[in-house]
Protein backbone atom coordinates (compact mmCIF):
# COMPACT_ATOMS: atom_id res chain seq x y z
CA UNK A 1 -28.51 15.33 78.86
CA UNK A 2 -29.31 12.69 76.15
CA UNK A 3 -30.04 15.81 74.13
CA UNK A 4 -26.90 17.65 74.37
CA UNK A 5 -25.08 14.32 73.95
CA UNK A 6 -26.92 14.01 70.54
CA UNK A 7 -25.94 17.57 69.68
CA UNK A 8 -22.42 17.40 70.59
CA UNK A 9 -22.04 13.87 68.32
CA UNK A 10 -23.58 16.20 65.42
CA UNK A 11 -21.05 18.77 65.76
CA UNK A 12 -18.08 15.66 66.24
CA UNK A 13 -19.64 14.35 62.48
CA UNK A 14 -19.57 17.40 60.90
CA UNK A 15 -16.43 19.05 62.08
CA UNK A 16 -14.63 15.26 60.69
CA UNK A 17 -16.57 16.03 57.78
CA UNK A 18 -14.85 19.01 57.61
CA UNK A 19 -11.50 18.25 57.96
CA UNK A 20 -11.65 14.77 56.34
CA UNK A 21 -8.85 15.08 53.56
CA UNK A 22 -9.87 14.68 49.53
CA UNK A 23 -7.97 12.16 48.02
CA UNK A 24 -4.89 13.50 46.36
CA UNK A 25 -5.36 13.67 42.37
CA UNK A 26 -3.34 11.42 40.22
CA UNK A 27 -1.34 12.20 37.21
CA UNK A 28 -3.37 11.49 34.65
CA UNK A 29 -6.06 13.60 36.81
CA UNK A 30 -4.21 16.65 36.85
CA UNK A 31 -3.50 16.58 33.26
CA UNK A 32 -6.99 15.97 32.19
CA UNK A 33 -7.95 18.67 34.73
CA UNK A 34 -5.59 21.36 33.02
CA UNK A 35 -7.83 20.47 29.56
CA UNK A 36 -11.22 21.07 31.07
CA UNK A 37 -10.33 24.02 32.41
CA UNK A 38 -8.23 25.32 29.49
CA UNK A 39 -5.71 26.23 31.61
CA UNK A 40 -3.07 28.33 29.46
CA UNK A 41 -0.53 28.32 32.71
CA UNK A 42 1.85 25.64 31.31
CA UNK A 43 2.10 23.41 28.19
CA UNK A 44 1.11 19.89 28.15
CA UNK A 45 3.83 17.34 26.16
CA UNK A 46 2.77 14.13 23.96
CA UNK A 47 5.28 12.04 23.21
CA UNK A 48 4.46 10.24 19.17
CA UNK A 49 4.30 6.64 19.66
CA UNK A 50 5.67 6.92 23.12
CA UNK A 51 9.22 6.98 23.39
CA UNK A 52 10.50 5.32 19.89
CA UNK A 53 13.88 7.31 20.25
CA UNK A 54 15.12 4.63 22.75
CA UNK A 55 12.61 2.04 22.28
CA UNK A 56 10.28 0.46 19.37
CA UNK A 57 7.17 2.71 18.51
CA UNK A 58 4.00 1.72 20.36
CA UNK A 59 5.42 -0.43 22.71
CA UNK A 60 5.37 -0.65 26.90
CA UNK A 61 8.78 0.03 27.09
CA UNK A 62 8.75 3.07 25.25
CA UNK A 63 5.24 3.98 27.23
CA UNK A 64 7.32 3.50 30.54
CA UNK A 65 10.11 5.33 29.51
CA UNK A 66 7.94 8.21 28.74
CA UNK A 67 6.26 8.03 31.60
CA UNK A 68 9.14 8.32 33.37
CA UNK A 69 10.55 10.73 31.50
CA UNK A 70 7.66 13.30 32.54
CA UNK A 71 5.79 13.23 29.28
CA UNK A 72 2.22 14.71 29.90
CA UNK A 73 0.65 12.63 27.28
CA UNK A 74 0.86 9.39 24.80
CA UNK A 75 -0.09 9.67 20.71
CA UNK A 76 -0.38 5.65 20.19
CA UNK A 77 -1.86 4.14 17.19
CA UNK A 78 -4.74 1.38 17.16
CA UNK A 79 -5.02 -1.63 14.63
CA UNK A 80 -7.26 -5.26 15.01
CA UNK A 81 -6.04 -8.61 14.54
CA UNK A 82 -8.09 -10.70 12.18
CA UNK A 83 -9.47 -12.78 15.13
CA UNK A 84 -10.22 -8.94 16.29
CA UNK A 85 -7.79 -8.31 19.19
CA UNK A 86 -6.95 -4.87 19.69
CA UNK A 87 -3.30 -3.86 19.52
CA UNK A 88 -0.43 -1.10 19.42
CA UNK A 89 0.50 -0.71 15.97
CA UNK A 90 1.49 2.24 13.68
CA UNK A 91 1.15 0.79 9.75
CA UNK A 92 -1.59 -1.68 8.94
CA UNK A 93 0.95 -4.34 7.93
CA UNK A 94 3.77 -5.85 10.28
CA UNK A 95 6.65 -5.47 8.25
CA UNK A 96 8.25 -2.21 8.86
CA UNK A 97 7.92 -2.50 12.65
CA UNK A 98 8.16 -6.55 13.58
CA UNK A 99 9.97 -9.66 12.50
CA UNK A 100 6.77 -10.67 10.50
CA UNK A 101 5.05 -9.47 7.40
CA UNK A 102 1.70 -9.22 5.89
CA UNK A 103 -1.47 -7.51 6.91
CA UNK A 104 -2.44 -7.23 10.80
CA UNK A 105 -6.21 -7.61 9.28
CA UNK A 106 -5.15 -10.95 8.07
CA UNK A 107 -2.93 -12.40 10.94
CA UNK A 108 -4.42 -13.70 13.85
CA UNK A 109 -2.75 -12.29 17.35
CA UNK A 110 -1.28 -16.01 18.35
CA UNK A 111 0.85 -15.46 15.62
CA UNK A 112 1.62 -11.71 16.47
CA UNK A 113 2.39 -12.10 19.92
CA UNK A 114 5.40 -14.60 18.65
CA UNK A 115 6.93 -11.65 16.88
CA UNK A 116 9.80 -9.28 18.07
CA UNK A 117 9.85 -5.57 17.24
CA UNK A 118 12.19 -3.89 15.42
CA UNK A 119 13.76 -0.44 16.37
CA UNK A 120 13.68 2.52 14.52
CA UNK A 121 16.43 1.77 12.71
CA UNK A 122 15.10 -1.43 11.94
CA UNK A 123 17.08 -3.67 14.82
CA UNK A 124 15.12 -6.55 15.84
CA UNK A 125 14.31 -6.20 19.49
CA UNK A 126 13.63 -8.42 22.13
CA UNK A 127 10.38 -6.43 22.92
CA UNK A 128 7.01 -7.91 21.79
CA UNK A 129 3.69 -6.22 20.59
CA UNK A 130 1.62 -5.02 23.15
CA UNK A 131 -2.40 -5.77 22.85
CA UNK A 132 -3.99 -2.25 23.75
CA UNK A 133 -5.56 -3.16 27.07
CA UNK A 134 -2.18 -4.01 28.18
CA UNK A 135 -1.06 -0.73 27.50
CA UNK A 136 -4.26 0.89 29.11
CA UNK A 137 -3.35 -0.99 32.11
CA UNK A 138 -0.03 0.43 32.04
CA UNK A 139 -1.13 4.60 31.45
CA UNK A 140 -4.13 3.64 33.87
CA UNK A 141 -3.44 6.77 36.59
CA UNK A 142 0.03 7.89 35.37
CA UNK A 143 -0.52 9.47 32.06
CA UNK A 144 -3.28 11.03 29.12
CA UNK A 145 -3.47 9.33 26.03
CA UNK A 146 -4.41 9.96 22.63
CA UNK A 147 -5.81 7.33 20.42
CA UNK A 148 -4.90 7.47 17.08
CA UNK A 149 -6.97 5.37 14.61
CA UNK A 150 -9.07 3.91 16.79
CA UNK A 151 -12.51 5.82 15.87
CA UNK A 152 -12.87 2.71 13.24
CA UNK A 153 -13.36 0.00 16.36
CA UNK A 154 -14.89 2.47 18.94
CA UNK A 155 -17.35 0.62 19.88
CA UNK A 156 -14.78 -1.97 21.26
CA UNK A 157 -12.84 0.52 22.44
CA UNK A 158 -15.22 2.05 24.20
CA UNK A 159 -16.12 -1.01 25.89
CA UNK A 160 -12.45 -1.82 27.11
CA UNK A 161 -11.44 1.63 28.30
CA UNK A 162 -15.02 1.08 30.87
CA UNK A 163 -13.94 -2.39 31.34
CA UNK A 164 -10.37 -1.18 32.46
CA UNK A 165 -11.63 2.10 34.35
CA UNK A 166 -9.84 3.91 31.89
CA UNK A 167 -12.14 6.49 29.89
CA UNK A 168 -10.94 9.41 31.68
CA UNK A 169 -7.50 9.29 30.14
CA UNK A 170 -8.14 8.72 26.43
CA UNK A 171 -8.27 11.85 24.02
CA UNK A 172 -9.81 11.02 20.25
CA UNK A 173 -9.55 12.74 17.42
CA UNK A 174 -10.35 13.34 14.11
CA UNK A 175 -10.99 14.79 11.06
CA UNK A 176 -14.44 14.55 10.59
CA UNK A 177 -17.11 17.38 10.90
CA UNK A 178 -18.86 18.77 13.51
CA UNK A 179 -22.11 17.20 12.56
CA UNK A 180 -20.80 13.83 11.54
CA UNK A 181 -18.69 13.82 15.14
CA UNK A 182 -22.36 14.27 17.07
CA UNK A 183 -24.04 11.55 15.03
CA UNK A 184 -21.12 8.38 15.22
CA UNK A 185 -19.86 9.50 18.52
CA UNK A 186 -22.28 11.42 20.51
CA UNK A 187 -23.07 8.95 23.32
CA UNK A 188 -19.62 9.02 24.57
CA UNK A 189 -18.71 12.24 24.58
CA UNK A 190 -19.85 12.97 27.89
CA UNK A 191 -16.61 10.52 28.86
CA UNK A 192 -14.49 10.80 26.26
CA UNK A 193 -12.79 14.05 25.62
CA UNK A 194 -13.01 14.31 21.35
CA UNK A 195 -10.51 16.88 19.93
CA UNK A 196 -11.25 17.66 16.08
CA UNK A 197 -8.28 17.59 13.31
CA UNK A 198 -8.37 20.54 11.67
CA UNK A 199 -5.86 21.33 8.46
CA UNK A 200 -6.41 25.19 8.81
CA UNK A 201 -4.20 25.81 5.20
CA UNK A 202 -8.62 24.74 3.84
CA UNK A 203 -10.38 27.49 2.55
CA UNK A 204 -13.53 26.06 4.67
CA UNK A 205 -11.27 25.56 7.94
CA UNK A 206 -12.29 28.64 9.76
CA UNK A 207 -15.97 27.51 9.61
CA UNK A 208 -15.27 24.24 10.64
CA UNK A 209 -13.33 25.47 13.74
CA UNK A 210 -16.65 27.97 14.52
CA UNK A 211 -19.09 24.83 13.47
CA UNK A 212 -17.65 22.86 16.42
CA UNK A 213 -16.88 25.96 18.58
CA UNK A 214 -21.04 26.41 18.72
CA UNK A 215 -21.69 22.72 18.38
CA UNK A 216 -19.43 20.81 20.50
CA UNK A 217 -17.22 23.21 22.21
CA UNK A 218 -14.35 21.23 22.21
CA UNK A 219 -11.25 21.05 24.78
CA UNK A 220 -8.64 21.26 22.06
CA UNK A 221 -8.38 21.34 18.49
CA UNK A 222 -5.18 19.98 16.57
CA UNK A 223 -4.25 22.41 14.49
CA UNK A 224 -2.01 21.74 11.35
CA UNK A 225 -0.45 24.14 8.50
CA UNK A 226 2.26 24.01 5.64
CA UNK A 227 1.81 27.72 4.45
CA UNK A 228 4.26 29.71 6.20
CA UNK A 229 2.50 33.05 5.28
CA UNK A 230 -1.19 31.92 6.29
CA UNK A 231 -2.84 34.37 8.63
CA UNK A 232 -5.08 31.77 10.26
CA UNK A 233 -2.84 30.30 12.82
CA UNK A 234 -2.58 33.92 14.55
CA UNK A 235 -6.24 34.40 13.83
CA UNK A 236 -7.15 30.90 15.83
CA UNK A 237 -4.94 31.85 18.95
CA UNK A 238 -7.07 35.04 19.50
CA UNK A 239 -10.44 33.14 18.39
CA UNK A 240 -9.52 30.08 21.10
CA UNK A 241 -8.37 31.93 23.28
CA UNK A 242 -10.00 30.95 26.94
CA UNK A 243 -12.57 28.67 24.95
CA UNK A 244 -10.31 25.55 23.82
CA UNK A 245 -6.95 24.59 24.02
CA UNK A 246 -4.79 24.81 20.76
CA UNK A 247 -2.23 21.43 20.06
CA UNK A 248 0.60 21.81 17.49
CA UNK A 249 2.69 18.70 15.81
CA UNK A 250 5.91 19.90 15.54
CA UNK A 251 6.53 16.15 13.83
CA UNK A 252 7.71 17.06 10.26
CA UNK A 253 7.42 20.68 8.25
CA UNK A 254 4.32 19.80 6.54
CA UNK A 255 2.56 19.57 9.87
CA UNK A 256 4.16 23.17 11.57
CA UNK A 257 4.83 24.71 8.51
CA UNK A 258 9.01 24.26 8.93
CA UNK A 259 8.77 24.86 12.35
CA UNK A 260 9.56 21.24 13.55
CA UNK A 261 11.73 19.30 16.38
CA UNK A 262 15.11 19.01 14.64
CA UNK A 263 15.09 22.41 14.17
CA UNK A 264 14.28 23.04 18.10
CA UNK A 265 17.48 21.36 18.88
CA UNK A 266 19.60 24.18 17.43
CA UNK A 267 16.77 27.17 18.10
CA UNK A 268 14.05 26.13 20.03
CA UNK A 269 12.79 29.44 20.67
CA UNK A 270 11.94 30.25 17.11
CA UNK A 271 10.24 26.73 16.95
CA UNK A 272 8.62 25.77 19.90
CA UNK A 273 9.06 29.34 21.23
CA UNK A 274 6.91 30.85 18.30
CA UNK A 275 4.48 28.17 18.42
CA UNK A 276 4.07 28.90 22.24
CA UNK A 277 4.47 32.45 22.19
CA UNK A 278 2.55 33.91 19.31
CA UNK A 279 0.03 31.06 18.30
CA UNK A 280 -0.79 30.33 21.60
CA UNK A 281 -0.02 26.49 21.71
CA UNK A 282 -0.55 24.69 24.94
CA UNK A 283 -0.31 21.54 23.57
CA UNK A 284 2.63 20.18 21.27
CA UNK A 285 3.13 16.70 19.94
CA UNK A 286 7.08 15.70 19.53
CA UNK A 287 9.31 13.22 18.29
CA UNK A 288 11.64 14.41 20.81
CA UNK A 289 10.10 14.58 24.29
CA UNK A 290 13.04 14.73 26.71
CA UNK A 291 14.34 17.79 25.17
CA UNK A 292 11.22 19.74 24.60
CA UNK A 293 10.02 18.71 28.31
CA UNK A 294 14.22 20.40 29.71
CA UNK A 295 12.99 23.56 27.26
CA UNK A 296 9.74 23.86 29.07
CA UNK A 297 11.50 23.80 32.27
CA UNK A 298 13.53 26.22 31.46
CA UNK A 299 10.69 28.43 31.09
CA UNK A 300 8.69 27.05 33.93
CA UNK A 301 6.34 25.74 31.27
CA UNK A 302 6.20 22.30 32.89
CA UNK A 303 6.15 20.93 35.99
């Protein structure tokens, strides 16, 4: 009796086992998912410097507001305060983008965090500069984000994003070679995802791409191109095909080669379209998220 008591327990465990549910992936999960598994099915969206459209670049409001918006991903830019506190800023001075001026290098953050930020048409704001933990804090589960400039304090960085229990959401990037990539950042690559900058209009591009392909085998490289009649950017989309994920900046010609985000407004087929369609882009970087993310839609290209 004791026996078949103890058997019938067993079978109890493992059939609860069984039907015991997985926690339900967030966000940021999903997204991160679709780049390990290059998954070509839709195309993922990064909003440059969050939402600046509607609020000052780099800040938490314009991170919520692209959160909520639907925006797969954040490009936000890294700088350190003299007394070496890590904030959201795009220039290396304070002038263009707050009511102060001068160097952030040279300004400790007590006198940062009194500033106001300035719009993008140069307003002054009530919204204040956000330290970068804050804004990790803020992305933590909801969204990707790309760090931009922050390979010079990695170290700190590094340290933050584990402190936080936010490593899983950060993509880096760069423009350095493969080798130099495995010798500054090899110990956290095996946490952080590292996507190489590559300007593919270089005579030596195509061997970079390959040099990292059989070295690193990266998730993504950023692509970038200014010569309307190269041949490489069709080239790439049949070489990374299946094997990495390609990201476009559809920022400003020089970047996509005239194929950029004011011209989507008025033809967004033969800009992001083309991009999408014949160099294979699953990943594009835009000034102007909310309409790129209704285009997608449109094509069932985002969720």
């Amino acid at each position: 009796m004791k026996k078949t008591l103890l058997i019938l327990f067993a079978c109890i465990c493992a059939l609860t086992a069984c039907t015991e549910q997985k926690p339900t992936p967030t966000r940021a999960e999903r997204i991160r998912e679709q780049l390990l598994t290059c998954d070509e099915s839709s195309v993922i969206v990064v909003a440059h410097r969050a939402d600046w459209r509607n609020f000052p670049e780099n800040s938490l409001e314009a991170i919520q507001s692209a959160i909520e918006m639907g925006v797969d991903m954040l490009e936000i830019d890294v700088q350190r305060t003299k007394d070496g506190v890590l904030i959201l800023m795009h220039d290396h001075n304070l002038d263009r983008t707050t009511t102060g001026s001068g160097n952030i290098a040279d300004t400790n953050w007590e006198d940062i965090a009194k500033l106001n930020l300035k719009d993008h048409q140069g307003n002054v704001t009530t919204y204040k500069v956000p330290k970068l933990e804050d804004a990790l804090l803020a992305c933590k589960d909801r969204i990707m984000i790309n760090l931009d400039k922050a390979d010079r304090y990695f170290d700190e960085v590094f340290a933050m994003l584990e402190r936080t229990g936010t490593t899983n959401l950060i993509v880096m990037k760069g423009g350095q070679p493969a080798n130099e990539v495995k010798e500054k950042f090899g110990k956290y690559l095996e946490k952080v995802i590292y996507m190489p900058v590559v300007n593919i209009d270089k005579p030596e591009s195509e061997q970079a791409i390959y040099d990292f392909l059989n070295d690193l085998k990266p998730l993504a490289f950023e692509l970038c191109w200014n010569n309307p009649e190269s041949l490489v950017p069709t080239k790439m989309e049949k070489a990374l095909k299946g094997r990495s994920l390609i990201w476009y900046n559809t920022l400003w010609d020089w970047l996509c080669a005239g194929h950029n985000d004011d011209k989507a407004v008025d033809n967004p087929d033969g800009t992001w379209g083309y991009m999408i369609d014949t160099l294979g882009a699953r990943i594009l970087q835009t000034d102007r998220p909310q309409l790129m993310i209704e285009y997608l839609r449109s094509r069932k290209l985002h969720e």
